[in-house]
PDB file of N, CA and C in Angstrom:
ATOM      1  N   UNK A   1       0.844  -1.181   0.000  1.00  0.00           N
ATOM      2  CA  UNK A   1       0.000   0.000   0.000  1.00  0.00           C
ATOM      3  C   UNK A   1       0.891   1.247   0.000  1.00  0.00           C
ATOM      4  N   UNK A   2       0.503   2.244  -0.555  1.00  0.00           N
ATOM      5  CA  UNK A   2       1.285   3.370  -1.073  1.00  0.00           C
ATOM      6  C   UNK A   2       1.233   4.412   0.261  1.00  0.00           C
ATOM      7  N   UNK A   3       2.062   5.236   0.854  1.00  0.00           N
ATOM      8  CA  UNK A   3       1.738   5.730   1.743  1.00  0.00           C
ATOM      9  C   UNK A   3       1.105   7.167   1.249  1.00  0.00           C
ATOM     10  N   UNK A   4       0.730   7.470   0.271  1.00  0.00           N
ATOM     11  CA  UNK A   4       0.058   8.769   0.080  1.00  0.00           C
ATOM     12  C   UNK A   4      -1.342   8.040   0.082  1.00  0.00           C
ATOM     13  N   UNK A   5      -2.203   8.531   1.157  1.00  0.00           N
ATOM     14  CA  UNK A   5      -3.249   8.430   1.715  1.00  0.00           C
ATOM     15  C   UNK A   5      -4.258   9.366   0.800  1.00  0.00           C
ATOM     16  N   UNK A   6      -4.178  10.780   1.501  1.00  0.00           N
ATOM     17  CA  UNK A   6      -5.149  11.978   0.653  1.00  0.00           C
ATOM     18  C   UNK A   6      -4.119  13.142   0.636  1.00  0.00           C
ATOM     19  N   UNK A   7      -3.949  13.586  -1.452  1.00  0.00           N
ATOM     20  CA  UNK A   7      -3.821  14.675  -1.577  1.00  0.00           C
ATOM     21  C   UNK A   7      -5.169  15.595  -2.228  1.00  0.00           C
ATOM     22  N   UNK A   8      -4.964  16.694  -1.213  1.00  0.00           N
ATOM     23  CA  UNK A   8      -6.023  17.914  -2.230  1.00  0.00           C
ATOM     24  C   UNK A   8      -5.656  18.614  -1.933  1.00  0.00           C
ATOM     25  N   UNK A   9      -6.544  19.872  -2.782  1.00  0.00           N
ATOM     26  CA  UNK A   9      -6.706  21.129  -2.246  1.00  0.00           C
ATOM     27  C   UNK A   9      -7.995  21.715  -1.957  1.00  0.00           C
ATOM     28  N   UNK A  10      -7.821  22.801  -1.282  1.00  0.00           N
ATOM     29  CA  UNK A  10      -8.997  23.783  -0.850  1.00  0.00           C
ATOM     30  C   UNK A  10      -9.100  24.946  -0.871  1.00  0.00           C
ATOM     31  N   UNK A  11      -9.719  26.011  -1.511  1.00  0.00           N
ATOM     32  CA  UNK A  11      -9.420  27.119  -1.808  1.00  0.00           C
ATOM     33  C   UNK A  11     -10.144  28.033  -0.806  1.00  0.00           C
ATOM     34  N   UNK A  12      -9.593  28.911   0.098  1.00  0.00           N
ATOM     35  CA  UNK A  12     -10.352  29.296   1.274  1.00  0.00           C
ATOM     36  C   UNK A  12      -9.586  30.632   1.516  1.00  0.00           C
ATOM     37  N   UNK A  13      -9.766  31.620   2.812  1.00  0.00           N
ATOM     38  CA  UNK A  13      -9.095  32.243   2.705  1.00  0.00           C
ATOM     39  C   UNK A  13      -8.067  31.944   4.256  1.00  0.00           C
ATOM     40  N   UNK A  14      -7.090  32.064   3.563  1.00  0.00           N
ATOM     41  CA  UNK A  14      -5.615  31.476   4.813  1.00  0.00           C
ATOM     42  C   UNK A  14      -5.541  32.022   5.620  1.00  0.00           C
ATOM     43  N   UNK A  15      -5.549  31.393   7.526  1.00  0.00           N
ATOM     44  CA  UNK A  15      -5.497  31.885   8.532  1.00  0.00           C
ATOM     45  C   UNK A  15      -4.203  32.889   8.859  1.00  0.00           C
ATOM     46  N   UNK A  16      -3.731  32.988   7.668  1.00  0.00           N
ATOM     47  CA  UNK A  16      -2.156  34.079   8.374  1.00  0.00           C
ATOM     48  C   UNK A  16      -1.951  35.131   7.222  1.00  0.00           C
ATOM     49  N   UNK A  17      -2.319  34.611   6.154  1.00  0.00           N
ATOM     50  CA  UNK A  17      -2.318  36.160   5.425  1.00  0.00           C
ATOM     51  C   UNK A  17      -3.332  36.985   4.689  1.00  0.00           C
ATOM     52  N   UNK A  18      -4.357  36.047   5.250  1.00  0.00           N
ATOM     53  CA  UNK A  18      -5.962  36.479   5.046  1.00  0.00           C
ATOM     54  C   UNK A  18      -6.195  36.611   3.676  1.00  0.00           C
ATOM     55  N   UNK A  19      -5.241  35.971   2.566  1.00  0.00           N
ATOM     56  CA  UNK A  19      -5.836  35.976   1.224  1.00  0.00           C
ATOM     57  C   UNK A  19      -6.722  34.676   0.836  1.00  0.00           C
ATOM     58  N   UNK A  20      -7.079  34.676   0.033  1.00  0.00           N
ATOM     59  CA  UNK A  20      -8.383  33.840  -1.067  1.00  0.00           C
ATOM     60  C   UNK A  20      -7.134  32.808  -1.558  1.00  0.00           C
ATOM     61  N   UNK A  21      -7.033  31.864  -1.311  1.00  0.00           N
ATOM     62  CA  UNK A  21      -5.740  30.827  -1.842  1.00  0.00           C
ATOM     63  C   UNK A  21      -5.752  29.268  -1.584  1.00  0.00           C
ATOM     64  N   UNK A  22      -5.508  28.533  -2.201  1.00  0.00           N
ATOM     65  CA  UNK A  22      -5.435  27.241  -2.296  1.00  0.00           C
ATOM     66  C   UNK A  22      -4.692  26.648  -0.746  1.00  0.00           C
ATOM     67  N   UNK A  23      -5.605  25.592  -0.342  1.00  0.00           N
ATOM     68  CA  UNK A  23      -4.736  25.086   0.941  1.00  0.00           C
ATOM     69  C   UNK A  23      -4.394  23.982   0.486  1.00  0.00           C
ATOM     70  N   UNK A  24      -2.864  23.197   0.625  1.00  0.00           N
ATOM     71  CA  UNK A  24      -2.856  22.148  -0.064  1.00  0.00           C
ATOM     72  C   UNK A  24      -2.979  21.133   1.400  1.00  0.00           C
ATOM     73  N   UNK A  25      -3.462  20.101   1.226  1.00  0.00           N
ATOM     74  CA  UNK A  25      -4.184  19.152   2.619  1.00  0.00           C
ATOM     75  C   UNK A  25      -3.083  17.732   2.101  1.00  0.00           C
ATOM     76  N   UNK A  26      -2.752  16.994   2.877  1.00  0.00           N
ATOM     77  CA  UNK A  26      -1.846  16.213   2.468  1.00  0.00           C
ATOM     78  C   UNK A  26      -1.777  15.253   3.690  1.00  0.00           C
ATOM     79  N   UNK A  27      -2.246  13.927   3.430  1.00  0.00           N
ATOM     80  CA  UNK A  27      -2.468  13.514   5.125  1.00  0.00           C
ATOM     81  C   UNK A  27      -1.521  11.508   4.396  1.00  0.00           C
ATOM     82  N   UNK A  28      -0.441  11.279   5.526  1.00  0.00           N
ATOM     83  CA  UNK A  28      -0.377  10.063   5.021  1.00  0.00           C
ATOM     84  C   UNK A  28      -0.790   9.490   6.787  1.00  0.00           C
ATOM     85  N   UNK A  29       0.301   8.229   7.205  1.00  0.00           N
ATOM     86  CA  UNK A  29       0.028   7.656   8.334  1.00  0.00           C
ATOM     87  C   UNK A  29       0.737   8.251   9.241  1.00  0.00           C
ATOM     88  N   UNK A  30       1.429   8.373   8.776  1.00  0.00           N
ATOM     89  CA  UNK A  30       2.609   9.211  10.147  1.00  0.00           C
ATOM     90  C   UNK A  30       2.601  10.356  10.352  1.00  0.00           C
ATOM     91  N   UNK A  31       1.928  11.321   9.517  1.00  0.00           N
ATOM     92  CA  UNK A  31       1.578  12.841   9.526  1.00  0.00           C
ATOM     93  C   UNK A  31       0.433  13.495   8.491  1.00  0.00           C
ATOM     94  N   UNK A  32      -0.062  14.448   8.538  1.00  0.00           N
ATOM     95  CA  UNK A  32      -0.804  15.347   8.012  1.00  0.00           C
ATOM     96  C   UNK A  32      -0.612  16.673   7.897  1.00  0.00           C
ATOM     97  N   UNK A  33      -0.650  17.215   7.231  1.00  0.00           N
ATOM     98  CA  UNK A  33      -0.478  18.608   7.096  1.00  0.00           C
ATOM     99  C   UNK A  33      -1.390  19.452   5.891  1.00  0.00           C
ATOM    100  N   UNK A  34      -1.221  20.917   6.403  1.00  0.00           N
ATOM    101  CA  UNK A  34      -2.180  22.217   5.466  1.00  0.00           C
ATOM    102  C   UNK A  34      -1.256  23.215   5.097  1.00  0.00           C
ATOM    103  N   UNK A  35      -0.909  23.470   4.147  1.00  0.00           N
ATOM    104  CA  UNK A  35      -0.470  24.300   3.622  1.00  0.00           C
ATOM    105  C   UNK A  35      -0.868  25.336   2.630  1.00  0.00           C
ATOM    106  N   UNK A  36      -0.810  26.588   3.185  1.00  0.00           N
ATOM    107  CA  UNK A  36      -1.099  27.636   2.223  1.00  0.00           C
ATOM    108  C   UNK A  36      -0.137  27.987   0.980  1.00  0.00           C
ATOM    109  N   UNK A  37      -0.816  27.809  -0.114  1.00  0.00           N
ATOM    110  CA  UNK A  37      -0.165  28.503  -1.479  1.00  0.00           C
ATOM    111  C   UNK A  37       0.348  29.400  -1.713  1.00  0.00           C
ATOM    112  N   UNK A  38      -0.285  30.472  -1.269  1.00  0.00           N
ATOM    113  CA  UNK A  38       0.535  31.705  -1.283  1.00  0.00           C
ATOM    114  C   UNK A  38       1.310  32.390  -0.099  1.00  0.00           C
ATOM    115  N   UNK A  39       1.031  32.187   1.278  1.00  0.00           N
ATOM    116  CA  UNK A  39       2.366  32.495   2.211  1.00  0.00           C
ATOM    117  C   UNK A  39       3.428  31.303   3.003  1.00  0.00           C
ATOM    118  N   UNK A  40       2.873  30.170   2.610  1.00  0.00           N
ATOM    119  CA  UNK A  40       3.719  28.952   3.561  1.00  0.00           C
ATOM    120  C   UNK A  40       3.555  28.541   3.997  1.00  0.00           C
ATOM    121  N   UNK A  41       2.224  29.560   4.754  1.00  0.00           N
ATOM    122  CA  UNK A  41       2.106  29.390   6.546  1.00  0.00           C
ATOM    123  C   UNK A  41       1.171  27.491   6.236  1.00  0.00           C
ATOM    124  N   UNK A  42       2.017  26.481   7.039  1.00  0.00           N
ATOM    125  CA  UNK A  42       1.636  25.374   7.257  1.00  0.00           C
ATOM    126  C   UNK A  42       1.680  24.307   8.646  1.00  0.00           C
ATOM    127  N   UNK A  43       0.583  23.888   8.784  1.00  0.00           N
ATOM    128  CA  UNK A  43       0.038  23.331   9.820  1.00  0.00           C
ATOM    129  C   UNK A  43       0.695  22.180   9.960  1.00  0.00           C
ATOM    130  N   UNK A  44       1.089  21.551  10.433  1.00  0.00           N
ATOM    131  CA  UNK A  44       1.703  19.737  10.775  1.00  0.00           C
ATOM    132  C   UNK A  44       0.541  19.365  12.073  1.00  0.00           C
ATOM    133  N   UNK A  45       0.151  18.096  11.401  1.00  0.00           N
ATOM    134  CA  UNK A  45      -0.355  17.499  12.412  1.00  0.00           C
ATOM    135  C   UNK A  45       0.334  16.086  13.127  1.00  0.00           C
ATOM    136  N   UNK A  46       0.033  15.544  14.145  1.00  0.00           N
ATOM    137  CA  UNK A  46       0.455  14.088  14.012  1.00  0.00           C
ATOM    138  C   UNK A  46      -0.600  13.069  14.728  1.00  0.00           C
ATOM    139  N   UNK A  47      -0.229  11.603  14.201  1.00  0.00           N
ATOM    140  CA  UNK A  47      -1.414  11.111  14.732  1.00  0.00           C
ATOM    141  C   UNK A  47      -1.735  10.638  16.562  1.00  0.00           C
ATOM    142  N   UNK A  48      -2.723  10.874  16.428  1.00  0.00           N
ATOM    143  CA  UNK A  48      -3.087  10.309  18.307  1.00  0.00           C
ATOM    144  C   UNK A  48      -3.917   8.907  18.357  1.00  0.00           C
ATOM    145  N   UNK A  49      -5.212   8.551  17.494  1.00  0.00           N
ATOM    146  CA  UNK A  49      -5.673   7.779  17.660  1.00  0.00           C
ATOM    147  C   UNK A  49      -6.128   7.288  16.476  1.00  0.00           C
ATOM    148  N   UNK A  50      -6.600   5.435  16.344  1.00  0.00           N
ATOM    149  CA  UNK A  50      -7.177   5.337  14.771  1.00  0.00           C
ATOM    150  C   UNK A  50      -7.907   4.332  15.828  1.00  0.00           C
ATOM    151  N   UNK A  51      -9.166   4.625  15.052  1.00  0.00           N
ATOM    152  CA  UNK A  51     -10.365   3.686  15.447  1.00  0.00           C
ATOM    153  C   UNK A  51     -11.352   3.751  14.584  1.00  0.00           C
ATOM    154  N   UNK A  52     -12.659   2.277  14.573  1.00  0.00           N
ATOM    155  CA  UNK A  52     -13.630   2.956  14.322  1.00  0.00           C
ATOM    156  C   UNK A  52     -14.814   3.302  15.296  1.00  0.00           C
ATOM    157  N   UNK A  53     -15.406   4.765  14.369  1.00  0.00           N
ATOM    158  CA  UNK A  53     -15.687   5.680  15.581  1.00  0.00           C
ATOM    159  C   UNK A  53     -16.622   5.782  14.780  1.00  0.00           C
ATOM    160  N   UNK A  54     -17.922   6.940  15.752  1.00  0.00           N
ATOM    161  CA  UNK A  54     -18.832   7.660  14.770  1.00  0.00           C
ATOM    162  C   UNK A  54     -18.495   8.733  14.559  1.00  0.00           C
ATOM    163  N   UNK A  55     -18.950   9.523  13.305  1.00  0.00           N
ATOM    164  CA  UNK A  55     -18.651  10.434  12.558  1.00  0.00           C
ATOM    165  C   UNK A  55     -18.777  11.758  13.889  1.00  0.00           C
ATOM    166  N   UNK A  56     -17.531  12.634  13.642  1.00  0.00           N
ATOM    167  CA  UNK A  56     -17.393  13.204  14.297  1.00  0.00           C
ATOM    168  C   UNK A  56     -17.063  13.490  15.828  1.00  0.00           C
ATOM    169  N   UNK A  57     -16.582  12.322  16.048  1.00  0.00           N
ATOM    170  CA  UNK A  57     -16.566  11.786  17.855  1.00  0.00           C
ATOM    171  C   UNK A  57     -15.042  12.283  18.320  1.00  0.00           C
ATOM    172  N   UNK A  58     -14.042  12.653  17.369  1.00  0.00           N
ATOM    173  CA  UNK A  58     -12.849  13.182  17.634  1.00  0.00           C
ATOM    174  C   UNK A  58     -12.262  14.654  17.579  1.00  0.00           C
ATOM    175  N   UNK A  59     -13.630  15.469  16.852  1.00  0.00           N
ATOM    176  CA  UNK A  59     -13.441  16.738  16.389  1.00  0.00           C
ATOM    177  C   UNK A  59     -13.965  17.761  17.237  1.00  0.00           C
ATOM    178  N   UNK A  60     -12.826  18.683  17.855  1.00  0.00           N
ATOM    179  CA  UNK A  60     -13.372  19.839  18.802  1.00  0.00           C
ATOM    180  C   UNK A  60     -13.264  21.043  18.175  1.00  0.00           C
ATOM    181  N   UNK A  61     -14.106  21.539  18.368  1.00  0.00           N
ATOM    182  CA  UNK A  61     -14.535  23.032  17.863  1.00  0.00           C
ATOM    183  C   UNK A  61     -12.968  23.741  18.325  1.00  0.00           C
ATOM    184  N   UNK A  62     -12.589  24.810  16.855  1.00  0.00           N
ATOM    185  CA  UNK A  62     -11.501  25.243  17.254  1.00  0.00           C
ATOM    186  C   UNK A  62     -11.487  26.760  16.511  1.00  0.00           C
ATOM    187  N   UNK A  63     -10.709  27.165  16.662  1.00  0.00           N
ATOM    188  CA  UNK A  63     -10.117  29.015  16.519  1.00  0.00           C
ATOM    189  C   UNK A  63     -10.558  29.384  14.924  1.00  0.00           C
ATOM    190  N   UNK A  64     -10.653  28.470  14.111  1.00  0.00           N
ATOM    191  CA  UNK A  64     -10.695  28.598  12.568  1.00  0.00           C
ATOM    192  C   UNK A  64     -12.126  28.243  12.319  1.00  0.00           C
ATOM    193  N   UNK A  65     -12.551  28.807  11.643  1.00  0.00           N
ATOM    194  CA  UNK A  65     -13.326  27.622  10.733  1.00  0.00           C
ATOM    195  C   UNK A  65     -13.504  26.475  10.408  1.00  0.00           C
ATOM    196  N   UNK A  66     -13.937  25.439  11.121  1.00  0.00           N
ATOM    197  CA  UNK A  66     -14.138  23.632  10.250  1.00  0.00           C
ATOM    198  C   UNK A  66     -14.208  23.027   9.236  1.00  0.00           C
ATOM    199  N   UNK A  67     -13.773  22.694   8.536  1.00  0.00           N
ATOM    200  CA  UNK A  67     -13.318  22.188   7.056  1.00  0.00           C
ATOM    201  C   UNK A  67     -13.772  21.033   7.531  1.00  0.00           C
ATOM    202  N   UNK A  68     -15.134  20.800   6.515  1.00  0.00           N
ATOM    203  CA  UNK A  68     -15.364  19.478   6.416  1.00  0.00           C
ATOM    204  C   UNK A  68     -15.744  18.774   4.752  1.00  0.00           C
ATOM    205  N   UNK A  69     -15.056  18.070   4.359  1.00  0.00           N
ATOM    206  CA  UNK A  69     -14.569  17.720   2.944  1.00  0.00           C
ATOM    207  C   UNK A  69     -14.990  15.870   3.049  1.00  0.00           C
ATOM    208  N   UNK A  70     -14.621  15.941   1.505  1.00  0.00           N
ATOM    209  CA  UNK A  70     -15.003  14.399   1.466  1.00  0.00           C
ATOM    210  C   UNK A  70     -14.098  14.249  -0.077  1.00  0.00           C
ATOM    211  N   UNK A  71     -13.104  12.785   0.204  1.00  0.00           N
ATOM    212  CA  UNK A  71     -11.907  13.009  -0.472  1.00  0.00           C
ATOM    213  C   UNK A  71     -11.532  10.990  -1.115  1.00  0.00           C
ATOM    214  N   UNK A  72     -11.703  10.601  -2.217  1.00  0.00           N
ATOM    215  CA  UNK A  72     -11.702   9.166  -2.813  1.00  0.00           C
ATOM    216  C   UNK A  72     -10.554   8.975  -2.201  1.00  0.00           C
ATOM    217  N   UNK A  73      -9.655   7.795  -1.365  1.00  0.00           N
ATOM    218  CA  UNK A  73      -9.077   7.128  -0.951  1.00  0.00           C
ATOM    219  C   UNK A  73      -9.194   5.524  -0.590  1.00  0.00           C
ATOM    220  N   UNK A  74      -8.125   4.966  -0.623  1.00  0.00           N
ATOM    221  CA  UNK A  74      -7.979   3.497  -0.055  1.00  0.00           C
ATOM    222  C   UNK A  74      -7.770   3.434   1.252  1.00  0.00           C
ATOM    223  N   UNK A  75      -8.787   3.020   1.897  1.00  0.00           N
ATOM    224  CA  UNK A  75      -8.931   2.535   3.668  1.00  0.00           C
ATOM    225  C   UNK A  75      -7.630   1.548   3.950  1.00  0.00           C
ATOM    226  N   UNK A  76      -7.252   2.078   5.036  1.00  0.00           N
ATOM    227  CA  UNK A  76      -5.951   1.394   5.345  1.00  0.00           C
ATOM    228  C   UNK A  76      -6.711   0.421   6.329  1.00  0.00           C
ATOM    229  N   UNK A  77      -7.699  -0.108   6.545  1.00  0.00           N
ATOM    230  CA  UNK A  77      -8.499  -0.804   7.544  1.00  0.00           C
ATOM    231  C   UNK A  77      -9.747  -1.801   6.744  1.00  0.00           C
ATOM    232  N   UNK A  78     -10.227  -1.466   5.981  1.00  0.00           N
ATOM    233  CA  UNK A  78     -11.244  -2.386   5.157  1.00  0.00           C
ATOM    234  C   UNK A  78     -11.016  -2.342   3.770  1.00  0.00           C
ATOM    235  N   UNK A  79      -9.797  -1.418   3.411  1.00  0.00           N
ATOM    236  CA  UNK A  79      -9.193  -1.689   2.050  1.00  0.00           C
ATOM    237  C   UNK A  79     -10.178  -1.488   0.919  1.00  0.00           C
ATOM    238  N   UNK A  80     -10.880  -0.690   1.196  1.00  0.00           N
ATOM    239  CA  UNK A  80     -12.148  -0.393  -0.140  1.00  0.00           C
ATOM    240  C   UNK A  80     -11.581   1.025  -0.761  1.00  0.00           C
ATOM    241  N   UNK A  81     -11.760   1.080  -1.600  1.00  0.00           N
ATOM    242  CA  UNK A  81     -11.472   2.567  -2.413  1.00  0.00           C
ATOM    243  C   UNK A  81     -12.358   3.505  -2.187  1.00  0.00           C
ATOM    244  N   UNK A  82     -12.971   4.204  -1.636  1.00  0.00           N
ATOM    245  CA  UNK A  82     -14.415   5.092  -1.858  1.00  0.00           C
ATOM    246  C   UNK A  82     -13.899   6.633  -1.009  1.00  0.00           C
ATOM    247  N   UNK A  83     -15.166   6.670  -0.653  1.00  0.00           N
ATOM    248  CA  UNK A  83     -14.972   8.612  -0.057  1.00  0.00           C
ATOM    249  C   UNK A  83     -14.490   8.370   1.615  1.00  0.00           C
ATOM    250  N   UNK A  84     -14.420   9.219   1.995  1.00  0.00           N
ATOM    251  CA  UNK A  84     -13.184   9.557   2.792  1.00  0.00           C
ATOM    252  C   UNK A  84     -14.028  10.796   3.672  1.00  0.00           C
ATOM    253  N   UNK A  85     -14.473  11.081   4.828  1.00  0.00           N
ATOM    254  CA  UNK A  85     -14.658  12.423   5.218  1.00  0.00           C
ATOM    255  C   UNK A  85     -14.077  12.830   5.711  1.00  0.00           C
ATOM    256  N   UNK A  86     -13.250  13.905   5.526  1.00  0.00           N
ATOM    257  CA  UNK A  86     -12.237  15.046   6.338  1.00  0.00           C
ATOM    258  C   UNK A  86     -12.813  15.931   6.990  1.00  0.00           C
ATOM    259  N   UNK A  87     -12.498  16.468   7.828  1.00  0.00           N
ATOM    260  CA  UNK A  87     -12.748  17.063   9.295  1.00  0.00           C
ATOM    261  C   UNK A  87     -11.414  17.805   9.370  1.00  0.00           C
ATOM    262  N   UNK A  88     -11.362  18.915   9.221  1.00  0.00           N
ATOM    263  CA  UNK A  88     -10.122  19.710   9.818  1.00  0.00           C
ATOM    264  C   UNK A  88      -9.867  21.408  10.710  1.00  0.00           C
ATOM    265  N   UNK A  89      -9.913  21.141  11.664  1.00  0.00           N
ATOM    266  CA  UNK A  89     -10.012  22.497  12.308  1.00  0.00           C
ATOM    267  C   UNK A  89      -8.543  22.988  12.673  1.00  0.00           C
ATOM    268  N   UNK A  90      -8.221  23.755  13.546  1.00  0.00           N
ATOM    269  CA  UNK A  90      -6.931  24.417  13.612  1.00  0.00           C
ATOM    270  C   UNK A  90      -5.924  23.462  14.684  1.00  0.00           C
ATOM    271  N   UNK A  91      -6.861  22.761  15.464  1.00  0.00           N
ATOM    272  CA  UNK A  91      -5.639  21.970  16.126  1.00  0.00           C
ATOM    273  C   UNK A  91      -5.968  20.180  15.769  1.00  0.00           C
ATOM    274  N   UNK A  92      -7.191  20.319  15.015  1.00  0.00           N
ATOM    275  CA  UNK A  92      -7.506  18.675  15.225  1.00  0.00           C
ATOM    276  C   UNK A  92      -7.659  18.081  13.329  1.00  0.00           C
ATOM    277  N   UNK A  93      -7.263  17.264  12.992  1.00  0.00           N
ATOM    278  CA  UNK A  93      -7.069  16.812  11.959  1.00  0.00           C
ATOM    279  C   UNK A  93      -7.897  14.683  11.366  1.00  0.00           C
ATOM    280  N   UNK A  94      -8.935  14.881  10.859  1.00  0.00           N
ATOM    281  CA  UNK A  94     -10.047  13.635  11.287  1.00  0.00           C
ATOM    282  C   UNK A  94      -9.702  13.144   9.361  1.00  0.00           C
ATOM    283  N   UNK A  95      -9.632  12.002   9.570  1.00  0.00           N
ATOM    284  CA  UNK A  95     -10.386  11.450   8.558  1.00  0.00           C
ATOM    285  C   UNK A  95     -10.639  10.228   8.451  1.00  0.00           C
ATOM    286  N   UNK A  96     -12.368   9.999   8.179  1.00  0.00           N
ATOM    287  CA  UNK A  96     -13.085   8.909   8.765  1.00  0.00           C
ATOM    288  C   UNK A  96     -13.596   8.064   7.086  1.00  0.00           C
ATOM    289  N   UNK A  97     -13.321   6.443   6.843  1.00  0.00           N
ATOM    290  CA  UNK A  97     -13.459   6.031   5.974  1.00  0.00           C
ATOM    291  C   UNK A  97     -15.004   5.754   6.195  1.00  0.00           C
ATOM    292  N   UNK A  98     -15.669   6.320   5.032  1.00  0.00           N
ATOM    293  CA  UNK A  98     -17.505   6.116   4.785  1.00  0.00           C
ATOM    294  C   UNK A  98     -18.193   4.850   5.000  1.00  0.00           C
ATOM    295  N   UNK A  99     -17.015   3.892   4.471  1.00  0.00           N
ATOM    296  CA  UNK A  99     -17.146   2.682   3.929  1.00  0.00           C
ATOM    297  C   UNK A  99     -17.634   1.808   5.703  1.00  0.00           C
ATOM    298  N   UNK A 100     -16.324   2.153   6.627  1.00  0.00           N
ATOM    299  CA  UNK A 100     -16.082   1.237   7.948  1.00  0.00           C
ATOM    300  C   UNK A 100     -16.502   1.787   9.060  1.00  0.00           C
ATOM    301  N   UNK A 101     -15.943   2.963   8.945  1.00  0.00           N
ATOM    302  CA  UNK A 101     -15.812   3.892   9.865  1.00  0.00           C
ATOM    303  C   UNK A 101     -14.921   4.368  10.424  1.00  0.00           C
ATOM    304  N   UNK A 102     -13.525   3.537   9.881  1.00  0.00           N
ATOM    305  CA  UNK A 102     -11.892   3.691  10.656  1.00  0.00           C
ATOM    306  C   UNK A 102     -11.493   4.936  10.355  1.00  0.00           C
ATOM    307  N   UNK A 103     -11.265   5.393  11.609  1.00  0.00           N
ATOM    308  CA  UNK A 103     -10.926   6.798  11.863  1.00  0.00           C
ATOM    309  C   UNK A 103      -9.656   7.339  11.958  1.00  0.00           C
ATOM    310  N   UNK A 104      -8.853   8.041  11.401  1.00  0.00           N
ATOM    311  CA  UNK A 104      -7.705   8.679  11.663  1.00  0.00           C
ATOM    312  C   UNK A 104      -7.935  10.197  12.325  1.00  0.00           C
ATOM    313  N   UNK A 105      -7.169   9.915  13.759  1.00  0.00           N
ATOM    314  CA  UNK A 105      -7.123  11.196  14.475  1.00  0.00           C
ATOM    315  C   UNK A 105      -5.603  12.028  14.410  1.00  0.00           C
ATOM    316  N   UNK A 106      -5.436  12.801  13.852  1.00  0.00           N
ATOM    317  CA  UNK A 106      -4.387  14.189  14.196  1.00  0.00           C
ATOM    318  C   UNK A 106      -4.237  15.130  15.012  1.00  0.00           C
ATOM    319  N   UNK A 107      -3.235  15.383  16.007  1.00  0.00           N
ATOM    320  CA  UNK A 107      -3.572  16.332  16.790  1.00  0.00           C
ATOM    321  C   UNK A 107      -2.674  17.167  15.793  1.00  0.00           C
ATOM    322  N   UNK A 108      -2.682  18.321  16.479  1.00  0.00           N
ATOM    323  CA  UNK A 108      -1.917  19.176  15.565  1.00  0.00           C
ATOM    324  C   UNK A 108      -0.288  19.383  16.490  1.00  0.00           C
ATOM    325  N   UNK A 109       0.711  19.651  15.986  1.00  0.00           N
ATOM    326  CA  UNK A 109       1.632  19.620  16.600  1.00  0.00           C
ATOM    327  C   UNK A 109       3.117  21.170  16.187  1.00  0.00           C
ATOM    328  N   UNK A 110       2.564  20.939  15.098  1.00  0.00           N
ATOM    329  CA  UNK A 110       3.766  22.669  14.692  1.00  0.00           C
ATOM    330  C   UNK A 110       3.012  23.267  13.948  1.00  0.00           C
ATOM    331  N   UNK A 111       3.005  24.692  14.227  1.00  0.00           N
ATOM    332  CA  UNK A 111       2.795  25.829  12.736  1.00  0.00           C
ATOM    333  C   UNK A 111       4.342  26.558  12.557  1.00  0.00           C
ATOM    334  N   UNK A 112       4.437  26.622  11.333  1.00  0.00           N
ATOM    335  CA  UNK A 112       5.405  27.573  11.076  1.00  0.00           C
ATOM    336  C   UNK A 112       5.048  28.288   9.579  1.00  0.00           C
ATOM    337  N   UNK A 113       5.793  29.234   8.916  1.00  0.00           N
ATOM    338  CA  UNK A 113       5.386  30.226   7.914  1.00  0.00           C
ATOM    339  C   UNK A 113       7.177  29.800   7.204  1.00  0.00           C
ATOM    340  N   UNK A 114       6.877  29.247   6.142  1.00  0.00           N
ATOM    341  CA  UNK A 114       7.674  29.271   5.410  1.00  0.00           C
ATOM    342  C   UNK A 114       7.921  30.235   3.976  1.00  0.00           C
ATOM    343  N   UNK A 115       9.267  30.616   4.232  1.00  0.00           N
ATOM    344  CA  UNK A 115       9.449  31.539   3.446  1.00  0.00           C
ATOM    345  C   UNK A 115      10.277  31.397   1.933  1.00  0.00           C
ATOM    346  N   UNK A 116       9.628  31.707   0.563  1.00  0.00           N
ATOM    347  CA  UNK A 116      10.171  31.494  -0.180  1.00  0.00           C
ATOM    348  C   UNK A 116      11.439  32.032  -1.026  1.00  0.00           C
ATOM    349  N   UNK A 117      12.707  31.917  -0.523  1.00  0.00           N
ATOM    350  CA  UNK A 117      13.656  32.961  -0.920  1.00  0.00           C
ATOM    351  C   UNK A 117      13.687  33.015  -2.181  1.00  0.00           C
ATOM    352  N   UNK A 118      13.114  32.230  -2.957  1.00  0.00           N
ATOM    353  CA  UNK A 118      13.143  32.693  -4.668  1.00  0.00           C
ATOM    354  C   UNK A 118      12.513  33.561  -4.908  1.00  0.00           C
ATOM    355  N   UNK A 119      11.333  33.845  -3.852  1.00  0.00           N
ATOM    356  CA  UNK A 119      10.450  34.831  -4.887  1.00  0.00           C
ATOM    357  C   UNK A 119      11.102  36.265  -4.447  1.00  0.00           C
ATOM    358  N   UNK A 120      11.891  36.330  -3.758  1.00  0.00           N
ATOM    359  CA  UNK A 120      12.427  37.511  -2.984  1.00  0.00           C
ATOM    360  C   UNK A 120      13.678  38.200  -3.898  1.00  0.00           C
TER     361      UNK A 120
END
């Protein structure tokens, strides 16, 4: 099994430089992360718990807005291909297979703002 789990994007406006910009979402087993397109600024999450759960049983209301998405992936737990629901707030990082219910929990663990010296 391939360890790229879910790539996307999301076009929203970014918690650090308040523009309209693509978040790129990128979640395998050992980490997750959000990254903004246009300033850097990116979230790392890591994991705390995998179970199956009911929808929404890991997600606490947080500082941002809730991103809740739905994303085609292979279940690392019942191995079916189908949708995927993502759950992502500013410290907590969810994604629950439709199919089982096996849950991947993220806490969040670094922000930092990366800077691009090329464009400078």
């Amino acid at each position: 099994m391939s360890d790229r789990f879910i790539f996307t994007k999301y076009r929203t406006d970014c918690y650090h430089c308040k523009q309209i910009a693509d978040q790129t979402i990128k979640a395998v087993p050992y980490q997750a992360q959000v990254a903004c397109d246009n300033c850097g600024a990116t979230r790392i999450y890591v994991p705390r718990v995998q179970d199956v759960a009911k929808s929404g049983s890991y997600t606490k209301i947080g500082c941002y807005d809730l991103w809740e998405l739905v994303e085609t992936a292979q279940c690392r737990h019942c191995h079916v291909t189908g949708p995927h629901a993502l759950t992502i707030g500013c410290r907590h990082f969810t994604i629950r297979c439709n199919n089982c219910g096996f849950t991947h929990f993220y806490k969040s663990d670094i922000e930092y703002i990366a800077k691009d010296e090329l464009k400078n």
